[in-house]
PDB file of N, CA and C in Angstrom:
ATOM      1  N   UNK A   1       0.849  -1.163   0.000  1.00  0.00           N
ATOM      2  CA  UNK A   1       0.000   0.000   0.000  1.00  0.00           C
ATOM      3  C   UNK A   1       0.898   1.231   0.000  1.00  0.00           C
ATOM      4  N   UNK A   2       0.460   2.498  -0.461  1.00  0.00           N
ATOM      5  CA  UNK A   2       1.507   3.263  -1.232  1.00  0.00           C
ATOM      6  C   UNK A   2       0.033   4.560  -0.319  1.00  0.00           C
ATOM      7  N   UNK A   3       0.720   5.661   0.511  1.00  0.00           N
ATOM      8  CA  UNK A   3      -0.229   6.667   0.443  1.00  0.00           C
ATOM      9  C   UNK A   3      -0.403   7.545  -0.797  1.00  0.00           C
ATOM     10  N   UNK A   4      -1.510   8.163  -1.191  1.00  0.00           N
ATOM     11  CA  UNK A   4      -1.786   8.890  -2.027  1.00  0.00           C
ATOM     12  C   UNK A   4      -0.906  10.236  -2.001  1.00  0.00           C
ATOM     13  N   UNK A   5      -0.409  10.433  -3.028  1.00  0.00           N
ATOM     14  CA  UNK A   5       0.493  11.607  -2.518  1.00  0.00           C
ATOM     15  C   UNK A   5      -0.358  13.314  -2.868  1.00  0.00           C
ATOM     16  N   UNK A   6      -0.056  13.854  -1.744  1.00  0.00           N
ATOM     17  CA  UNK A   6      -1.091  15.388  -2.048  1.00  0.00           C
ATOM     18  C   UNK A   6      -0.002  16.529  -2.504  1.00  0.00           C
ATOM     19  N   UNK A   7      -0.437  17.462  -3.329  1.00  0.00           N
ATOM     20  CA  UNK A   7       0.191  18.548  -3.581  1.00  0.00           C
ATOM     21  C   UNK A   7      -0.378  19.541  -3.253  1.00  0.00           C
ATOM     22  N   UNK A   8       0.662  20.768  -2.910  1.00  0.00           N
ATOM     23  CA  UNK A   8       0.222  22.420  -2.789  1.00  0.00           C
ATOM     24  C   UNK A   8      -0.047  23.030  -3.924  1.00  0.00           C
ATOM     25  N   UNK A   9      -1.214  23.357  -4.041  1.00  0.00           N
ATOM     26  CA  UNK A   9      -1.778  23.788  -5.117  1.00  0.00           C
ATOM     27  C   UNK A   9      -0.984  25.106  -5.705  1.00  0.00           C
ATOM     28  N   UNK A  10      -0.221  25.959  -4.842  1.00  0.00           N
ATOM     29  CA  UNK A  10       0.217  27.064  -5.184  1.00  0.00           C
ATOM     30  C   UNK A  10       1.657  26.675  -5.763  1.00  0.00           C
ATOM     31  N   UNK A  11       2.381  25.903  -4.574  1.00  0.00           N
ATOM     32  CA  UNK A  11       4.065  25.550  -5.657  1.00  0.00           C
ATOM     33  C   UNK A  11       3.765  24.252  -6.072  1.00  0.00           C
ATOM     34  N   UNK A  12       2.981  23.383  -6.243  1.00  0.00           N
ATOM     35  CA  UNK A  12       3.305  22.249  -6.498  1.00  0.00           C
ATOM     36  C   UNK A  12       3.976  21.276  -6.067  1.00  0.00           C
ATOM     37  N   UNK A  13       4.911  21.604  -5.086  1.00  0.00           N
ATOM     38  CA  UNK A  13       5.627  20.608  -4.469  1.00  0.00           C
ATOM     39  C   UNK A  13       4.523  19.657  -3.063  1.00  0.00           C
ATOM     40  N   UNK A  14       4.941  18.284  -3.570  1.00  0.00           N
ATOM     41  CA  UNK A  14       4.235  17.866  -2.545  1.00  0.00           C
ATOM     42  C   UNK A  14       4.206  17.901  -0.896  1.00  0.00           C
ATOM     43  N   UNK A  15       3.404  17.322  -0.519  1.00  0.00           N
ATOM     44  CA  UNK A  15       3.038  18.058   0.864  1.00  0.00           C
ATOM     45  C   UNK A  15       3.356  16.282   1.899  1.00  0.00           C
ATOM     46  N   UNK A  16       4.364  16.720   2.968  1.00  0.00           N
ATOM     47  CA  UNK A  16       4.591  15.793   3.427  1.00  0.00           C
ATOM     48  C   UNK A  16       3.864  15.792   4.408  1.00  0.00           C
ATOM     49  N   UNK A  17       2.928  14.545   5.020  1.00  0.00           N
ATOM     50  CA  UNK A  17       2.225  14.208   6.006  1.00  0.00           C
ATOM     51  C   UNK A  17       2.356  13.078   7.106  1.00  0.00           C
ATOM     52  N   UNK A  18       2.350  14.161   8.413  1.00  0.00           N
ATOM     53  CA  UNK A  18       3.330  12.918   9.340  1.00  0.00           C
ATOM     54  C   UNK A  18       1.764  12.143   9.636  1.00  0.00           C
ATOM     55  N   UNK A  19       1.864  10.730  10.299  1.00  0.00           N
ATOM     56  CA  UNK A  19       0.799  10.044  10.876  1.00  0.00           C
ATOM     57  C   UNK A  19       0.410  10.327  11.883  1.00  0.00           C
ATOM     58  N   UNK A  20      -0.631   9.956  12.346  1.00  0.00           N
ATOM     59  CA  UNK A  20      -1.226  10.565  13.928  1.00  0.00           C
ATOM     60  C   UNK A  20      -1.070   9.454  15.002  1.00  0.00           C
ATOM     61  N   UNK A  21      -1.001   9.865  15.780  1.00  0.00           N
ATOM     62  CA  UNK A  21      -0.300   8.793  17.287  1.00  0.00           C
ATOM     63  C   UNK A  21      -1.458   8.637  17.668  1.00  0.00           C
ATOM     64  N   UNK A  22      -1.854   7.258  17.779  1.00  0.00           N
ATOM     65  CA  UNK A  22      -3.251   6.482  17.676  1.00  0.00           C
ATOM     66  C   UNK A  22      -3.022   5.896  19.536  1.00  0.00           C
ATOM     67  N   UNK A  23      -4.522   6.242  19.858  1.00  0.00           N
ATOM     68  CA  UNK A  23      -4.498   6.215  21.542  1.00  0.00           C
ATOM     69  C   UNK A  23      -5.165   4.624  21.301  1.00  0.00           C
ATOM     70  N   UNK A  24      -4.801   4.071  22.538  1.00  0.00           N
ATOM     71  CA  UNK A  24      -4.850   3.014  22.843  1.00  0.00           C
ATOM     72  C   UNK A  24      -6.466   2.529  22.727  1.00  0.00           C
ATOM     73  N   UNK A  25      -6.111   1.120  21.579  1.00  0.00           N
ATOM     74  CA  UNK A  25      -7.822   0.860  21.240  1.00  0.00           C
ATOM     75  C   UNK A  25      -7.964   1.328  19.771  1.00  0.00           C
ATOM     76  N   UNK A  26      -7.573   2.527  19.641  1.00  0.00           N
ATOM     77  CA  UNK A  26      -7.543   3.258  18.435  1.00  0.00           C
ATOM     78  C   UNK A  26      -6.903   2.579  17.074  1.00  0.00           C
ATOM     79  N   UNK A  27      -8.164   2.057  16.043  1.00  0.00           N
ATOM     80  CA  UNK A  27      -7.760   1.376  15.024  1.00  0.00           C
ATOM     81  C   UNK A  27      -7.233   2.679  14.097  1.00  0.00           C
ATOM     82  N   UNK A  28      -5.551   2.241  13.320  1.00  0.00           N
ATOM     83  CA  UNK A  28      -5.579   2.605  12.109  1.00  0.00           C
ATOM     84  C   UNK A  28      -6.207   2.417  10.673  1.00  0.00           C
ATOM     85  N   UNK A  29      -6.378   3.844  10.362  1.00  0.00           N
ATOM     86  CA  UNK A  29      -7.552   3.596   8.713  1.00  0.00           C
ATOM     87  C   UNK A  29      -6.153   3.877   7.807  1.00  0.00           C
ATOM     88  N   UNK A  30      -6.487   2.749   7.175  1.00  0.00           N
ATOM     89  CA  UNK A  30      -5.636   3.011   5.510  1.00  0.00           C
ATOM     90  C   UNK A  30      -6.731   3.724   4.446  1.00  0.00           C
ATOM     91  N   UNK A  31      -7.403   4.938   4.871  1.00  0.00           N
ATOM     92  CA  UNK A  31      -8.286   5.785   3.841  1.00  0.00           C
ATOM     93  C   UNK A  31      -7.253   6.561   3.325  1.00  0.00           C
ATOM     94  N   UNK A  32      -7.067   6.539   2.366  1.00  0.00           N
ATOM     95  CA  UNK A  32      -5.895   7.644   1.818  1.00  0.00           C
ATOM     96  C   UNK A  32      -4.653   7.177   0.963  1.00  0.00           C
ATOM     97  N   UNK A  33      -4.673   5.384   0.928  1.00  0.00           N
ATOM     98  CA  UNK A  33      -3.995   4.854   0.610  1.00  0.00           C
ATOM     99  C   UNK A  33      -3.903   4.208  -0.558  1.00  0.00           C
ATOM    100  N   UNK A  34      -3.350   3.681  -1.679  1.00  0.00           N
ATOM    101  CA  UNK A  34      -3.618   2.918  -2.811  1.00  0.00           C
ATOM    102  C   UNK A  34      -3.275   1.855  -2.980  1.00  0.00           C
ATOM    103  N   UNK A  35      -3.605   0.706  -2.865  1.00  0.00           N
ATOM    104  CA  UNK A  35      -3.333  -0.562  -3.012  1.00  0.00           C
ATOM    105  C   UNK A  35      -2.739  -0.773  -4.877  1.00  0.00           C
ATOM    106  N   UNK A  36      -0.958  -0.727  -4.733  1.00  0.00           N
ATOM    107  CA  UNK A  36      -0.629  -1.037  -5.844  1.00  0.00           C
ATOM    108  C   UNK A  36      -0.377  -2.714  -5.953  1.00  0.00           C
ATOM    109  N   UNK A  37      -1.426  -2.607  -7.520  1.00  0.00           N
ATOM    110  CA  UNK A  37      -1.321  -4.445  -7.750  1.00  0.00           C
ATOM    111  C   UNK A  37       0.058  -4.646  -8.596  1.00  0.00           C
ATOM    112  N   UNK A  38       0.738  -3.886  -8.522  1.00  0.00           N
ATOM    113  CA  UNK A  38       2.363  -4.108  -9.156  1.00  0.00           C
ATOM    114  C   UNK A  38       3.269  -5.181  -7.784  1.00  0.00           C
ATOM    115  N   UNK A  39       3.149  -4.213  -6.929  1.00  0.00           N
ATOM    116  CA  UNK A  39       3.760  -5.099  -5.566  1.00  0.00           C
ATOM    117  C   UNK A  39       3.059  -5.367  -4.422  1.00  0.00           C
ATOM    118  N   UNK A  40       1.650  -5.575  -4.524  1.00  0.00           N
ATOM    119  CA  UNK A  40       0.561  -6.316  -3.559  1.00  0.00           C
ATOM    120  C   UNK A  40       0.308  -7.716  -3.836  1.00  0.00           C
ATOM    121  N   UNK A  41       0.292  -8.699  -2.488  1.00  0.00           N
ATOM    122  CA  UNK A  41       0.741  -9.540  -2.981  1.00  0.00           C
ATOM    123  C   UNK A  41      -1.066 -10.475  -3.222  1.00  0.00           C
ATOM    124  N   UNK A  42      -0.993 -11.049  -3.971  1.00  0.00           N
ATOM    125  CA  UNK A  42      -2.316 -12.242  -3.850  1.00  0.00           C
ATOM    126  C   UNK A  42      -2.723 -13.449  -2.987  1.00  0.00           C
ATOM    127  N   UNK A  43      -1.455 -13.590  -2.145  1.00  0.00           N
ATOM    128  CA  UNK A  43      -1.686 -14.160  -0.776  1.00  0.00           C
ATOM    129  C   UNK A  43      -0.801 -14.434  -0.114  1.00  0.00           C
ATOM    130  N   UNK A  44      -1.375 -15.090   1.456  1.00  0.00           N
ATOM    131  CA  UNK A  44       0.063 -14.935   2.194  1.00  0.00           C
ATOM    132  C   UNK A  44      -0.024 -15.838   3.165  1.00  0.00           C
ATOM    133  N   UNK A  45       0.936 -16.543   3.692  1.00  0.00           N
ATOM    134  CA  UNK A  45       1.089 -17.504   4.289  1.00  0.00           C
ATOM    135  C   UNK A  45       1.739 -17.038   5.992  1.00  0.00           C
ATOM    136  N   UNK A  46       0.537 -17.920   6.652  1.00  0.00           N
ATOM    137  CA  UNK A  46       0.817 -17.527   8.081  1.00  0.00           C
ATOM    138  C   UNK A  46       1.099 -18.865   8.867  1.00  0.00           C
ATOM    139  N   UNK A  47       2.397 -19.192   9.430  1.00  0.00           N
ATOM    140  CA  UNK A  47       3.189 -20.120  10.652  1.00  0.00           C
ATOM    141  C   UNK A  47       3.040 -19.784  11.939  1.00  0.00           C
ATOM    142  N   UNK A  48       2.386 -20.429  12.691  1.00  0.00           N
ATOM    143  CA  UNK A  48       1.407 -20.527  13.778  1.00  0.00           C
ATOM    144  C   UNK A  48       2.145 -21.906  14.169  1.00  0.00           C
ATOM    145  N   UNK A  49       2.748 -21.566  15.916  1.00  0.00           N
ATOM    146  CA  UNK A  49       2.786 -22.353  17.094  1.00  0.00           C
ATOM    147  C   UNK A  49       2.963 -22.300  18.035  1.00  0.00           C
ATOM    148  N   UNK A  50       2.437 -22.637  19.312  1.00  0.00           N
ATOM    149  CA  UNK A  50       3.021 -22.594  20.111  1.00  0.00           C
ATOM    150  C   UNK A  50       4.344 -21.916  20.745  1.00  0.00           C
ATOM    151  N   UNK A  51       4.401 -21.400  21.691  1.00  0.00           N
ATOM    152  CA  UNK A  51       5.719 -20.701  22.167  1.00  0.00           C
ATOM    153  C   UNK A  51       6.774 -21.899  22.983  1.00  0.00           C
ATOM    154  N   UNK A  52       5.675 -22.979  23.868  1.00  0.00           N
ATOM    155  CA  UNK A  52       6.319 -23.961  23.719  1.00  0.00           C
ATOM    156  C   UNK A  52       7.304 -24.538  23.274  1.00  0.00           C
ATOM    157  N   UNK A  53       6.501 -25.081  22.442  1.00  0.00           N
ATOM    158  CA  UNK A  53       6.728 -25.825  21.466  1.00  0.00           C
ATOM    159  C   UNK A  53       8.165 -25.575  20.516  1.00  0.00           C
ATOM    160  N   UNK A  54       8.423 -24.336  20.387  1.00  0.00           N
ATOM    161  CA  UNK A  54       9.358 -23.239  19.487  1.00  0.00           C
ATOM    162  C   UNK A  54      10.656 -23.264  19.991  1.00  0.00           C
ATOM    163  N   UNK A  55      10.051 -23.047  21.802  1.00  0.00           N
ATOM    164  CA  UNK A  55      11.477 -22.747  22.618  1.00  0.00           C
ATOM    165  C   UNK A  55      12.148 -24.118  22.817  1.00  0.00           C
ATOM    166  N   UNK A  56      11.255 -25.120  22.920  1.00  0.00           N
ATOM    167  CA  UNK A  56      11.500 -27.046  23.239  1.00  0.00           C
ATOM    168  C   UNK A  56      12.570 -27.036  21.778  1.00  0.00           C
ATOM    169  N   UNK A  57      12.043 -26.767  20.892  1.00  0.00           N
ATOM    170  CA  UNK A  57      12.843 -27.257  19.616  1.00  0.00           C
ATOM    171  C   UNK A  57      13.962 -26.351  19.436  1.00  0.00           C
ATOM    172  N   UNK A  58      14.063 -25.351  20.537  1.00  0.00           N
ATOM    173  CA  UNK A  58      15.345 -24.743  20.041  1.00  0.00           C
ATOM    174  C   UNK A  58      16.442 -25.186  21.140  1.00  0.00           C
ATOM    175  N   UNK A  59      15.848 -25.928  22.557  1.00  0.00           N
ATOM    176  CA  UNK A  59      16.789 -26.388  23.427  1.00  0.00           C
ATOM    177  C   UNK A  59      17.165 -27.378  22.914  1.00  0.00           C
ATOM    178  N   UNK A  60      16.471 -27.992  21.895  1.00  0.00           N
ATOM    179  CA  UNK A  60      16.796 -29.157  21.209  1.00  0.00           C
ATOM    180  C   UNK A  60      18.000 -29.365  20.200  1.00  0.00           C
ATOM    181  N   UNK A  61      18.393 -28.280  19.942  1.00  0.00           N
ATOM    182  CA  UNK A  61      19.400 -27.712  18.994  1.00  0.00           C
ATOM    183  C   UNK A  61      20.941 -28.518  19.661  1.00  0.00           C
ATOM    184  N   UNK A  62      21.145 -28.489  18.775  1.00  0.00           N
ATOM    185  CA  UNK A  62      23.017 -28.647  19.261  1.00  0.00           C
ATOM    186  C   UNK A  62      23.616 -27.387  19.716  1.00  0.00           C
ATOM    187  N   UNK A  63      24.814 -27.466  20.338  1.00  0.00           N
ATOM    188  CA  UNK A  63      25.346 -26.577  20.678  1.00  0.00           C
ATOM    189  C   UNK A  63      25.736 -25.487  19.403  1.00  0.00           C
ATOM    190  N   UNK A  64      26.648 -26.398  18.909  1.00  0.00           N
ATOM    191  CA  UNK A  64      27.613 -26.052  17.676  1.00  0.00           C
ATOM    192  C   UNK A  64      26.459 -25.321  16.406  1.00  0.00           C
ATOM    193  N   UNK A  65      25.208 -25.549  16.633  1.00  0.00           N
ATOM    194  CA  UNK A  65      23.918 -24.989  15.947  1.00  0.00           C
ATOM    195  C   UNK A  65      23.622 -23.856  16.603  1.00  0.00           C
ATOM    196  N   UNK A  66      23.368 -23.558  17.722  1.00  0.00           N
ATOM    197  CA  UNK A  66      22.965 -22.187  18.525  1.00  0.00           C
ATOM    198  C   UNK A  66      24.302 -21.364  18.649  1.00  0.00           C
ATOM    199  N   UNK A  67      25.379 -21.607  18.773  1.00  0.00           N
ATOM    200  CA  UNK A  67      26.663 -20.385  19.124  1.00  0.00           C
ATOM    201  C   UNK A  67      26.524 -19.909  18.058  1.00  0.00           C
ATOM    202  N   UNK A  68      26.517 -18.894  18.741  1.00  0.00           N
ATOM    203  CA  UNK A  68      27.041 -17.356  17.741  1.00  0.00           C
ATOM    204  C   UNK A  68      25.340 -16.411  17.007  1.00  0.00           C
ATOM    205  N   UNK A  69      24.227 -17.372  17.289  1.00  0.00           N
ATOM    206  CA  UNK A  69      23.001 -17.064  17.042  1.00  0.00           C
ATOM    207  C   UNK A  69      22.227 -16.963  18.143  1.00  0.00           C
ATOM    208  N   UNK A  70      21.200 -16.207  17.757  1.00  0.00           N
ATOM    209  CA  UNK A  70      20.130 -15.565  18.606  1.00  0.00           C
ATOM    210  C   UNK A  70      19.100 -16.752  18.900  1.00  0.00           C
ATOM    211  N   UNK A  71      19.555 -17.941  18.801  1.00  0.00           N
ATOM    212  CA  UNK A  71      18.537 -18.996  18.890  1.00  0.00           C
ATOM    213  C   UNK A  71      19.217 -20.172  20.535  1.00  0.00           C
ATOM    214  N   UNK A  72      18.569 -18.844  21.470  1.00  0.00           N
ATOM    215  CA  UNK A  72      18.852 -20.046  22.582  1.00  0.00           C
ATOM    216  C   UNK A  72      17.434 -19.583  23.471  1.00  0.00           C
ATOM    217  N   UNK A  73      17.370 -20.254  24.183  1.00  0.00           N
ATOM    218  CA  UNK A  73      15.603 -19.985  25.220  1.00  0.00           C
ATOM    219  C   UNK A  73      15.320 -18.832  25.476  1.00  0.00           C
ATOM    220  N   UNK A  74      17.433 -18.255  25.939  1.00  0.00           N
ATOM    221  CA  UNK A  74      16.474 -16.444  26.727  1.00  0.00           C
ATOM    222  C   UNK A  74      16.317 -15.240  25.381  1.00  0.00           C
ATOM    223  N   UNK A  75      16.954 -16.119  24.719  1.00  0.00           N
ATOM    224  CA  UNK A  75      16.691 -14.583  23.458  1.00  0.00           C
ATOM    225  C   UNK A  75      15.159 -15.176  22.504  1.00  0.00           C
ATOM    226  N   UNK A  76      15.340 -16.737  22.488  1.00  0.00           N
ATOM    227  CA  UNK A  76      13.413 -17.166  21.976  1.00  0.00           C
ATOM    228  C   UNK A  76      12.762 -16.561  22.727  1.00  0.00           C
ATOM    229  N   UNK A  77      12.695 -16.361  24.105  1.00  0.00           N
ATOM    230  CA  UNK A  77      11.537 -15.800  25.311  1.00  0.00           C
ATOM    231  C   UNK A  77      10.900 -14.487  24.732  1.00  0.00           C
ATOM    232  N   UNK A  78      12.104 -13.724  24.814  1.00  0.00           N
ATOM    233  CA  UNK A  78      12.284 -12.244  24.280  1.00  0.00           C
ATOM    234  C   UNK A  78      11.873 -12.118  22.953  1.00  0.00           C
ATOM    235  N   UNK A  79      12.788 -12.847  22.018  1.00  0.00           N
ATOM    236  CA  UNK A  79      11.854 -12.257  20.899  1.00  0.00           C
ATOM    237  C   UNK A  79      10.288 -12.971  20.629  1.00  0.00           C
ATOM    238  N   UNK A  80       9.584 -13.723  21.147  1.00  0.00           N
ATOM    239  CA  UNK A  80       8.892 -14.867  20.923  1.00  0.00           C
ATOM    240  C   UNK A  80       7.932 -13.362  21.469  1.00  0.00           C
ATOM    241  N   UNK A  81       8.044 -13.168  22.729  1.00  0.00           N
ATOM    242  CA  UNK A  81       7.057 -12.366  23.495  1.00  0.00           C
ATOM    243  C   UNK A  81       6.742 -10.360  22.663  1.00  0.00           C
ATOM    244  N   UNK A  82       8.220 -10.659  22.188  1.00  0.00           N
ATOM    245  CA  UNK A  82       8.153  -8.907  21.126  1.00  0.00           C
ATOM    246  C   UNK A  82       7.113  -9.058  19.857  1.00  0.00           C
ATOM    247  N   UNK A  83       7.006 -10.738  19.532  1.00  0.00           N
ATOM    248  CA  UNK A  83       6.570 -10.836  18.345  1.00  0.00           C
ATOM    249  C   UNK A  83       5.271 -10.844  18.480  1.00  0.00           C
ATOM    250  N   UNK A  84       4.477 -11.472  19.366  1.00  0.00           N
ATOM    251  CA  UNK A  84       3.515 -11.552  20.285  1.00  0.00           C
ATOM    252  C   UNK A  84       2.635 -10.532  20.538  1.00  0.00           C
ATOM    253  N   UNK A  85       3.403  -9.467  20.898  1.00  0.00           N
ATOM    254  CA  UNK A  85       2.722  -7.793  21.223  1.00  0.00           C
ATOM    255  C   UNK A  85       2.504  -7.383  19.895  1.00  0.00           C
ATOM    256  N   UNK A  86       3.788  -7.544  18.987  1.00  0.00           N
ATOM    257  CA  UNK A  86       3.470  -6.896  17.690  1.00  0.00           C
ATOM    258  C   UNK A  86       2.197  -7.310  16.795  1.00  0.00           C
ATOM    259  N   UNK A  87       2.195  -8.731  16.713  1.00  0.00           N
ATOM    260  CA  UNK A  87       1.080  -9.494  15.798  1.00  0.00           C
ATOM    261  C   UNK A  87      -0.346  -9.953  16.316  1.00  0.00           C
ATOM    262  N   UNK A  88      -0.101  -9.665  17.661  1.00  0.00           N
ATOM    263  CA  UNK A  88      -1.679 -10.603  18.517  1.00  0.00           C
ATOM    264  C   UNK A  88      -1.843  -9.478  18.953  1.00  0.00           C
ATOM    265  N   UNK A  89      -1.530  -8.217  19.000  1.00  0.00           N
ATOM    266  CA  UNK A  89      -1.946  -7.021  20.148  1.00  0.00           C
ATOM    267  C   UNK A  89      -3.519  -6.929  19.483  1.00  0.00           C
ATOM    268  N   UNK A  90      -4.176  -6.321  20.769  1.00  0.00           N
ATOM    269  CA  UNK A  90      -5.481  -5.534  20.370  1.00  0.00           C
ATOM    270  C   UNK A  90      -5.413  -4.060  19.887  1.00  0.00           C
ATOM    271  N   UNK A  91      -4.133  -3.425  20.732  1.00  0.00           N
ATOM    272  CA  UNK A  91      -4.086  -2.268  20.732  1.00  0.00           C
ATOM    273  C   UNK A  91      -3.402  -1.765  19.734  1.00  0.00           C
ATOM    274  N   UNK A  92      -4.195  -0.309  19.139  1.00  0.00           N
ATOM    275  CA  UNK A  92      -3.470   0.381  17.480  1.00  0.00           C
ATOM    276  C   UNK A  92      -3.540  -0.407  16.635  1.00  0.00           C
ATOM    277  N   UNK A  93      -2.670  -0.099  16.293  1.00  0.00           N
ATOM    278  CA  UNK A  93      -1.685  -1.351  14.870  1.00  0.00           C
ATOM    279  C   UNK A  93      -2.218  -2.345  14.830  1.00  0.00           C
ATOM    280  N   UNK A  94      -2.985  -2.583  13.760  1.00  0.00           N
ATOM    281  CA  UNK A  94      -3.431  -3.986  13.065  1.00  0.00           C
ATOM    282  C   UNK A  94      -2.153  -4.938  12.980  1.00  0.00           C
ATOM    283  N   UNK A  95      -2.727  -6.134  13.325  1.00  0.00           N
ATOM    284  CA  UNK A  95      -1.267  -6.850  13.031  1.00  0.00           C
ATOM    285  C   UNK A  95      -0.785  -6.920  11.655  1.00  0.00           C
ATOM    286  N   UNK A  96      -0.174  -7.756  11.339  1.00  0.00           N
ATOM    287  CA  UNK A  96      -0.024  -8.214   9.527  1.00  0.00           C
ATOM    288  C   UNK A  96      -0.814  -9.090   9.237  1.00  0.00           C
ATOM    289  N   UNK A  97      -1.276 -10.126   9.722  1.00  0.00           N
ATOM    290  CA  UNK A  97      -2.562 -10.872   9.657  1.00  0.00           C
ATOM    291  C   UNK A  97      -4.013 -10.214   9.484  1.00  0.00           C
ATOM    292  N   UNK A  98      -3.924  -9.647  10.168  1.00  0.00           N
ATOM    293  CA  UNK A  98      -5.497  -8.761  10.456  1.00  0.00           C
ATOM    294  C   UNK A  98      -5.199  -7.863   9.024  1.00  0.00           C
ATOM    295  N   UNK A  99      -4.283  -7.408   8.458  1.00  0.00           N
ATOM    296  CA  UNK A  99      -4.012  -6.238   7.513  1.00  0.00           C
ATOM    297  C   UNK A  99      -4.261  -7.114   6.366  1.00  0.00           C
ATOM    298  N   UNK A 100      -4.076  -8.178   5.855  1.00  0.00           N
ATOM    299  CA  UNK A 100      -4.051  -9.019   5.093  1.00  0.00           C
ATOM    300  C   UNK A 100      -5.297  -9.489   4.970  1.00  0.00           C
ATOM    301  N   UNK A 101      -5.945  -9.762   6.052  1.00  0.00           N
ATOM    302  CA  UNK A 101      -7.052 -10.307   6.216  1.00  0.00           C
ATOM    303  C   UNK A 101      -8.522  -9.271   5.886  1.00  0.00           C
ATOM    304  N   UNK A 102      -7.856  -8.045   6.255  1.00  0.00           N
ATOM    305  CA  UNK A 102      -8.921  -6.653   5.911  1.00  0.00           C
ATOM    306  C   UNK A 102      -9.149  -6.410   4.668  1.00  0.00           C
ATOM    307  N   UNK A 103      -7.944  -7.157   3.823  1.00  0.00           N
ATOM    308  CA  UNK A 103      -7.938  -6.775   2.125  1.00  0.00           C
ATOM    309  C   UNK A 103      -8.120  -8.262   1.609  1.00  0.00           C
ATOM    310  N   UNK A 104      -8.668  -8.932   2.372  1.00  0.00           N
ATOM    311  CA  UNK A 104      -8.963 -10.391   1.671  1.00  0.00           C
ATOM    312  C   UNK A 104      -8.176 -10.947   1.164  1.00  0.00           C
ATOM    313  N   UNK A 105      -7.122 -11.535   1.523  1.00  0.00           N
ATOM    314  CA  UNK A 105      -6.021 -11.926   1.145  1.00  0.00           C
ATOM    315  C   UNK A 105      -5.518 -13.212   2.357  1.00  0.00           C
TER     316      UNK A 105
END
């Protein structure tokens, strides 16, 4: 999605528009926006599991597999729980699921 871009009618140069800081609860509207079918995609695939389940298979790892990567329990916890707020929240921000899902996709 691409915003519509506005111009000043007097110089012509376009008019930059910051977003508004959305209070808690407060859904964002994509009114204003253009869905380009050049790079919109026709569908999308969502991986769903358990947090469990995620962190089990990463203690499961070899050593010589986790050094030097972000893949051990306390950094899965952390990012598992960042990802969590971002995609399952109620609050503001549609997740990417829900955004996908608003445009039938």
């Amino acid at each position: 999605m691409i915003r519509e871009k506005k111009f000043d009618p007097e110089t012509g140069e376009e008019i930059e528009e910051e977003e508004p800081e959305l209070e808690e609860g407060e859904k964002k509207s994509f009114e204003g926006y253009i869905k380009d079918p050049n790079i919109f995609p026709s569908s999308c695939i969502v991986l769903k599991q358990s947090d469990d389940f995620l962190i089990n298979r990463v203690k499961k790892m070899k050593q010589k597999q986790v050094e030097g990567t972000h893949y051990n329990p306390m950094d899965m916890v952390r990012r598992l729980k960042t990802y969590r707020e971002l995609n399952e929240s109620q609050i503001a921000e549609p997740s990417v699921t829900d955004f996908f899902r608003g445009h039938n996709i």
